[in-house]
C-alpha atoms as a PDB file:
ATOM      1  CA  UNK A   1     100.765 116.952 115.555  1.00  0.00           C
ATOM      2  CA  UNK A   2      99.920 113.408 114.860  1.00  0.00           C
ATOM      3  CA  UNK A   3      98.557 111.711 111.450  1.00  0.00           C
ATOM      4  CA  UNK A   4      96.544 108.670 111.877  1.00  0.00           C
ATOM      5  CA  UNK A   5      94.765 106.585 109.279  1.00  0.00           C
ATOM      6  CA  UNK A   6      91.056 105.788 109.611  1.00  0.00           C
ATOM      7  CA  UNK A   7      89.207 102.891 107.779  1.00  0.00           C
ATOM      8  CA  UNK A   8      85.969 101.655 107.287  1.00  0.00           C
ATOM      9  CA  UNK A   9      84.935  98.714 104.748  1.00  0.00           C
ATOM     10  CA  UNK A  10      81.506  97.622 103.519  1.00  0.00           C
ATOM     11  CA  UNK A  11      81.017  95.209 100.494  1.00  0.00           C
ATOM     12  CA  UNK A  12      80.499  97.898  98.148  1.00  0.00           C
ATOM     13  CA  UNK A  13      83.038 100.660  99.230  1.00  0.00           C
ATOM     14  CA  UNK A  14      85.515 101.757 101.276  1.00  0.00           C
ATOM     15  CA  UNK A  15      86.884 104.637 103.423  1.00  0.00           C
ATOM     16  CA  UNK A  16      90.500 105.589 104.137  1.00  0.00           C
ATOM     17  CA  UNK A  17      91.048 109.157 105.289  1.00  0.00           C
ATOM     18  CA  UNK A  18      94.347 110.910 107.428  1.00  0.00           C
ATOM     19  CA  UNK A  19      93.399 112.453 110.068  1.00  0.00           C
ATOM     20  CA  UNK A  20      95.624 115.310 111.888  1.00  0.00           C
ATOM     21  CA  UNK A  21      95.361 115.243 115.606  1.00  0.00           C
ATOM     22  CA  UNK A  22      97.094 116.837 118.745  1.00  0.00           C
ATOM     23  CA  UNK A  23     100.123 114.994 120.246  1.00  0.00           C
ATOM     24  CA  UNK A  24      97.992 113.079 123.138  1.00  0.00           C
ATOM     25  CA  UNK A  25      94.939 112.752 121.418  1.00  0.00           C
ATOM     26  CA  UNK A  26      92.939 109.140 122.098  1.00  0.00           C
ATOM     27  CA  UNK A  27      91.039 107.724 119.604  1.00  0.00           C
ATOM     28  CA  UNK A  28      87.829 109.300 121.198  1.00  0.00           C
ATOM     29  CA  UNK A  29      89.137 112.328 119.753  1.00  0.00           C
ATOM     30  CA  UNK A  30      89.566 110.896 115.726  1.00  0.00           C
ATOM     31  CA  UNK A  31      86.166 109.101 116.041  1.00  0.00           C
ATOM     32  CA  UNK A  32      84.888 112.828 116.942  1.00  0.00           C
ATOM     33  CA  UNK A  33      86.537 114.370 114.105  1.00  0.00           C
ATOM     34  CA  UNK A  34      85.414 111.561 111.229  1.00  0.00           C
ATOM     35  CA  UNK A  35      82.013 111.603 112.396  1.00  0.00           C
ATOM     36  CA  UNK A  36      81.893 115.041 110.932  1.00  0.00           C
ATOM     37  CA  UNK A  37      82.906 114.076 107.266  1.00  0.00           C
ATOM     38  CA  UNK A  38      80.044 113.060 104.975  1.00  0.00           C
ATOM     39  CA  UNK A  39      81.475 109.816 103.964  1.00  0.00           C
ATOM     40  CA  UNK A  40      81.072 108.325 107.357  1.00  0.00           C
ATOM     41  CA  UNK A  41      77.867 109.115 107.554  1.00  0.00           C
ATOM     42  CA  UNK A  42      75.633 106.069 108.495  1.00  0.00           C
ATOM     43  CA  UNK A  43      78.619 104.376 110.695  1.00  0.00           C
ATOM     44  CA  UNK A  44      77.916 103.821 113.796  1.00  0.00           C
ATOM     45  CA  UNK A  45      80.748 105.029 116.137  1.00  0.00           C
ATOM     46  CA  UNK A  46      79.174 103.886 119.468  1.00  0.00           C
ATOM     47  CA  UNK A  47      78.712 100.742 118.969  1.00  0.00           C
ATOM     48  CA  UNK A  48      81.226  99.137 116.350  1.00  0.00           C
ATOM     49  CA  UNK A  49      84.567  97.506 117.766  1.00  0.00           C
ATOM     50  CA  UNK A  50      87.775  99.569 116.968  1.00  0.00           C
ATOM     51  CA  UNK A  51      90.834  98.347 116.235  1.00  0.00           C
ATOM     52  CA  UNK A  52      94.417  99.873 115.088  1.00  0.00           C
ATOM     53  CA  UNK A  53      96.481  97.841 112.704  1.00  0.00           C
ATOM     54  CA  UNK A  54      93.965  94.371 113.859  1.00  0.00           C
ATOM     55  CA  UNK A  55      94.150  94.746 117.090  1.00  0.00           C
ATOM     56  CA  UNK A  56      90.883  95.455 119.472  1.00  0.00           C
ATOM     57  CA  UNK A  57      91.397  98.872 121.750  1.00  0.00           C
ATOM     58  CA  UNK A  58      89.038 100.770 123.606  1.00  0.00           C
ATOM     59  CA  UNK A  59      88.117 104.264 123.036  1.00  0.00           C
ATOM     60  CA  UNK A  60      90.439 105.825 125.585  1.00  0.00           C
ATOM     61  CA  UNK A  61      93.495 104.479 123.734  1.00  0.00           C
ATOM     62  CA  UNK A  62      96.649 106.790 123.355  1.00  0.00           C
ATOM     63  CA  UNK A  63      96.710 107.346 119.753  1.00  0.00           C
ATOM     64  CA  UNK A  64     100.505 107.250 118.084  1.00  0.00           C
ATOM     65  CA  UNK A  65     101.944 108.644 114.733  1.00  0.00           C
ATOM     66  CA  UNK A  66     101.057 106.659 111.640  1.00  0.00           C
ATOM     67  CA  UNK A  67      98.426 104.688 113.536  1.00  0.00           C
ATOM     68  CA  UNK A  68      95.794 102.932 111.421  1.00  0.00           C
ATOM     69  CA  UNK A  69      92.275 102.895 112.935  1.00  0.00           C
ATOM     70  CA  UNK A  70      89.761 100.660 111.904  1.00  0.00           C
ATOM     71  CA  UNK A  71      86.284 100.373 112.302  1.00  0.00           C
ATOM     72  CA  UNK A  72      84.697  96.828 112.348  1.00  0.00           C
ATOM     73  CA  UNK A  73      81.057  96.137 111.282  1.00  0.00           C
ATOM     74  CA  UNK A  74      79.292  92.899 111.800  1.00  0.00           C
ATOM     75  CA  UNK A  75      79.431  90.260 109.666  1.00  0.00           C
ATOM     76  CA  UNK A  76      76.397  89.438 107.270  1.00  0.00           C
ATOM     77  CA  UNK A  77      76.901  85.866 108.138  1.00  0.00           C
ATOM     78  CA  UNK A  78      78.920  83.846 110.195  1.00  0.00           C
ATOM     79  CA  UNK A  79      82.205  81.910 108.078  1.00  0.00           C
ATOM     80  CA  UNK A  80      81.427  78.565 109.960  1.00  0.00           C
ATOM     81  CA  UNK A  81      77.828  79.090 108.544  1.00  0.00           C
ATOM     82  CA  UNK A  82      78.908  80.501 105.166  1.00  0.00           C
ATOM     83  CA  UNK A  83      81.477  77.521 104.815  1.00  0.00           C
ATOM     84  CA  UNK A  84      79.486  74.706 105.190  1.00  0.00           C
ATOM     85  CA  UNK A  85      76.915  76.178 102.749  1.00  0.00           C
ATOM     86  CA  UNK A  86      79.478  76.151 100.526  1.00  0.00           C
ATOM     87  CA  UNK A  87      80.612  72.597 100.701  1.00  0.00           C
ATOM     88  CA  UNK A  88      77.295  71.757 100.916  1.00  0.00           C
ATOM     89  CA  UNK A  89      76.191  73.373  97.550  1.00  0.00           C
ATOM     90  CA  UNK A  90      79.618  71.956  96.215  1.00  0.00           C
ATOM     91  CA  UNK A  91      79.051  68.354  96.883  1.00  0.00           C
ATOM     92  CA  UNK A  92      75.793  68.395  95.366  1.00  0.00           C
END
């Protein structure tokens, strides 16, 4: 058996939860198994990017010991956007 790590953020709250998995599972397989607990519910797992430890991977990825999933949402605004609001409002 395996134990991965799998994260979701929002503004308000996040998940972290340890998942045990098969030797050879892919991270198919720990998407599958978190969609079942309650606090995922609402994420969409067919459409958001995945990552492990910041890096993109695709769904058929070999999953390792101690590897952290995470699942990305978009962002409510774009920082190039949100940053020159900011200066904007600043220098004013």
């Amino acid at each position: 058996m395996i134990v991965v790590e799998i994260v979701y953020a929002e503004a308000q709250r996040a998940v972290v939860k340890s998942l045990s998995l098969p030797q050879g599972s892919r991270l198919e397989d720990a998407l599958l198994l978190a969609a079942r607990d309650a606090d995922f519910r609402g994420v969409d797992f067919n459409r958001a990017p995945l990552g492990i430890f910041g890096q993109l991977v695709q769904r058929d990825q070999l999953l390792s010991d101690g590897d952290r999933i995470e699942i990305y949402r978009p962002l409510a605004e774009d920082p190039k956007i949100a940053r020159r609001r900011r200066a904007r409002t600043s220098r004013q």
